[in-house]
C-alpha atoms as a PDB file:
ATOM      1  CA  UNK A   1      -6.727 -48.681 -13.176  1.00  0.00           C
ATOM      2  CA  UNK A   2      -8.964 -51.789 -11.804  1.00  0.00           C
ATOM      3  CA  UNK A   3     -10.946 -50.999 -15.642  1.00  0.00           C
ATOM      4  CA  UNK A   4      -8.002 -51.334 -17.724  1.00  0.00           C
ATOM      5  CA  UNK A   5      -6.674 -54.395 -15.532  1.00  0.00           C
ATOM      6  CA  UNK A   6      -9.856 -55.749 -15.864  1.00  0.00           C
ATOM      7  CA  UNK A   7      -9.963 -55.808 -19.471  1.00  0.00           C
ATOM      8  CA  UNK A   8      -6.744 -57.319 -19.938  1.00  0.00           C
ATOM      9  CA  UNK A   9      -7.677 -59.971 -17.653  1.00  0.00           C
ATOM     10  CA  UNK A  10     -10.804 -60.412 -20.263  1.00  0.00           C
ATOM     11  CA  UNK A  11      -8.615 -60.627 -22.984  1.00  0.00           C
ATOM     12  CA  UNK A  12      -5.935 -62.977 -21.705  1.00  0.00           C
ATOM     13  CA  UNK A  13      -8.941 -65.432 -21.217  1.00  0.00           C
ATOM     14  CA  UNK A  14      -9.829 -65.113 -24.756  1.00  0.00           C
ATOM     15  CA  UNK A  15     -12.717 -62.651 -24.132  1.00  0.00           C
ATOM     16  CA  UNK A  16     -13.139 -59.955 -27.073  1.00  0.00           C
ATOM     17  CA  UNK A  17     -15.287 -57.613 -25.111  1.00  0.00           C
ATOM     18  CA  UNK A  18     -12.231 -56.821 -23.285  1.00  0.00           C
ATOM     19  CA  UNK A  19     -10.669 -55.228 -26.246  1.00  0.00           C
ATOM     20  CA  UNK A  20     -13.769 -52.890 -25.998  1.00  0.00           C
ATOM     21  CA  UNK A  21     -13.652 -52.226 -22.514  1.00  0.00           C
ATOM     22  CA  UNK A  22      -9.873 -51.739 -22.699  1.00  0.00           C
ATOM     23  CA  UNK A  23     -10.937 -48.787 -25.265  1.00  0.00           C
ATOM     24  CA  UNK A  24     -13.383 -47.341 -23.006  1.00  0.00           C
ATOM     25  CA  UNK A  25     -10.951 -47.463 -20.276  1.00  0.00           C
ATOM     26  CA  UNK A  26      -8.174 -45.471 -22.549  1.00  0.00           C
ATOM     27  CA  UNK A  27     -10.624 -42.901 -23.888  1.00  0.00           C
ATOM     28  CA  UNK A  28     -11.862 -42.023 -19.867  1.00  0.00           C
ATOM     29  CA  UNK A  29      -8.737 -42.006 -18.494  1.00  0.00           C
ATOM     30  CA  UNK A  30      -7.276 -39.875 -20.781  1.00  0.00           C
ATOM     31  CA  UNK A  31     -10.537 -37.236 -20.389  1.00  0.00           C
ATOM     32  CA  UNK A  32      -9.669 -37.845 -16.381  1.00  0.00           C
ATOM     33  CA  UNK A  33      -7.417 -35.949 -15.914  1.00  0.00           C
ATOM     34  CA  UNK A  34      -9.268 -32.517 -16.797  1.00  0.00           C
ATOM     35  CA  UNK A  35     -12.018 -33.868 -14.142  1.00  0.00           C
ATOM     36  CA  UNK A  36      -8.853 -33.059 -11.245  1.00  0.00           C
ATOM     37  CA  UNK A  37      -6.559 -30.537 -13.023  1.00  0.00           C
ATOM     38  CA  UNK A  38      -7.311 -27.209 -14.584  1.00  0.00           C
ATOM     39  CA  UNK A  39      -6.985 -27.563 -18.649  1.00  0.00           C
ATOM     40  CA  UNK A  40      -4.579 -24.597 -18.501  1.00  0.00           C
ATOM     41  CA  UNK A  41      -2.555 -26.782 -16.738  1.00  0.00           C
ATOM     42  CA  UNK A  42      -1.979 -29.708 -18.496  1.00  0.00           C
ATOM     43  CA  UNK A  43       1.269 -29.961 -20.765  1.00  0.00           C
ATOM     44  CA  UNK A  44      -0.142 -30.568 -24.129  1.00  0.00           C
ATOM     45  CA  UNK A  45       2.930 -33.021 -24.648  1.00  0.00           C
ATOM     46  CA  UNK A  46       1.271 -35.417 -21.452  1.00  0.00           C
ATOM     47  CA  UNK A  47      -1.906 -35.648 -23.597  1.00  0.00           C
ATOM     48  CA  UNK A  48      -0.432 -36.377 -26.789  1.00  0.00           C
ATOM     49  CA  UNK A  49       2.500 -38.938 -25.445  1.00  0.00           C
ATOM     50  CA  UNK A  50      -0.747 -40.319 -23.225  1.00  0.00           C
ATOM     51  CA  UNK A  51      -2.940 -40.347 -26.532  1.00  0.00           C
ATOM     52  CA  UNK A  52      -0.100 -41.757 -28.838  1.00  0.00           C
ATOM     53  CA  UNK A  53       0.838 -44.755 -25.998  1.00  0.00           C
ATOM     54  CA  UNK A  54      -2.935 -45.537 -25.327  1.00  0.00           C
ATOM     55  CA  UNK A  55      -3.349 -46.263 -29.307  1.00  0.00           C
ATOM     56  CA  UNK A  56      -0.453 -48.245 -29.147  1.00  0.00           C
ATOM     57  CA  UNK A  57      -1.505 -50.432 -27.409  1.00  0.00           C
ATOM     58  CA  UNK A  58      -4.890 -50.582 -28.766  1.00  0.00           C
ATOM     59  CA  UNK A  59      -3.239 -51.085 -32.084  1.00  0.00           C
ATOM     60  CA  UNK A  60      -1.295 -54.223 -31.086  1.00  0.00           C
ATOM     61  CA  UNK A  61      -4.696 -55.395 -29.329  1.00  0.00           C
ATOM     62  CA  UNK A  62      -5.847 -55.165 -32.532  1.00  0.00           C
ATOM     63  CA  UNK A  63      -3.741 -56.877 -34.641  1.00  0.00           C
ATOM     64  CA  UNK A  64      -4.174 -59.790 -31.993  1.00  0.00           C
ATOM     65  CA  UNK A  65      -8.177 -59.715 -31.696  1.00  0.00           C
ATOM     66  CA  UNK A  66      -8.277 -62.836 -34.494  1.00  0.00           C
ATOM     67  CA  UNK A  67      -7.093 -65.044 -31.703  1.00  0.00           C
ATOM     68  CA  UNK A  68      -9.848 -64.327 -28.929  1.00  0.00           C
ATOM     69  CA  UNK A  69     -12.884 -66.323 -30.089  1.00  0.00           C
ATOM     70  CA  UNK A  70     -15.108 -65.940 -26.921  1.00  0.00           C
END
């Protein structure tokens, strides 16, 4: 969590790395989770609504990115 808040402090401050980081940070929390729980135990709808709001917001990032010049 102190990754992804992190990045978004980055790219509040204008900071395009963030955006990057902010990836990163999506892709390993989302491959967490099997670290802690058994695969066979994971709903495959938590992974996919996880997936789907993680590119969300890396879509919207996205469309913004023109505006962080650092």
């Amino acid at each position: 969590a102190a990754i992804g808040l992190f990045a978004a402090f980055k790219m509040w401050h204008g900071f395009k790395i963030g955006f990057h980081i902010y990836i990163a940070y999506c892709l390993i929390s989302l491959l967490s989770i099997y670290v802690y729980i058994s695969p066979s135990n994971i709903p495959n709808a938590i992974v996919i609504f996880n997936l789907l709001f993680s590119a969300l917001f890396i879509f919207m990032y996205s469309r913004n990115l023109h505006w962080m010049k650092k």
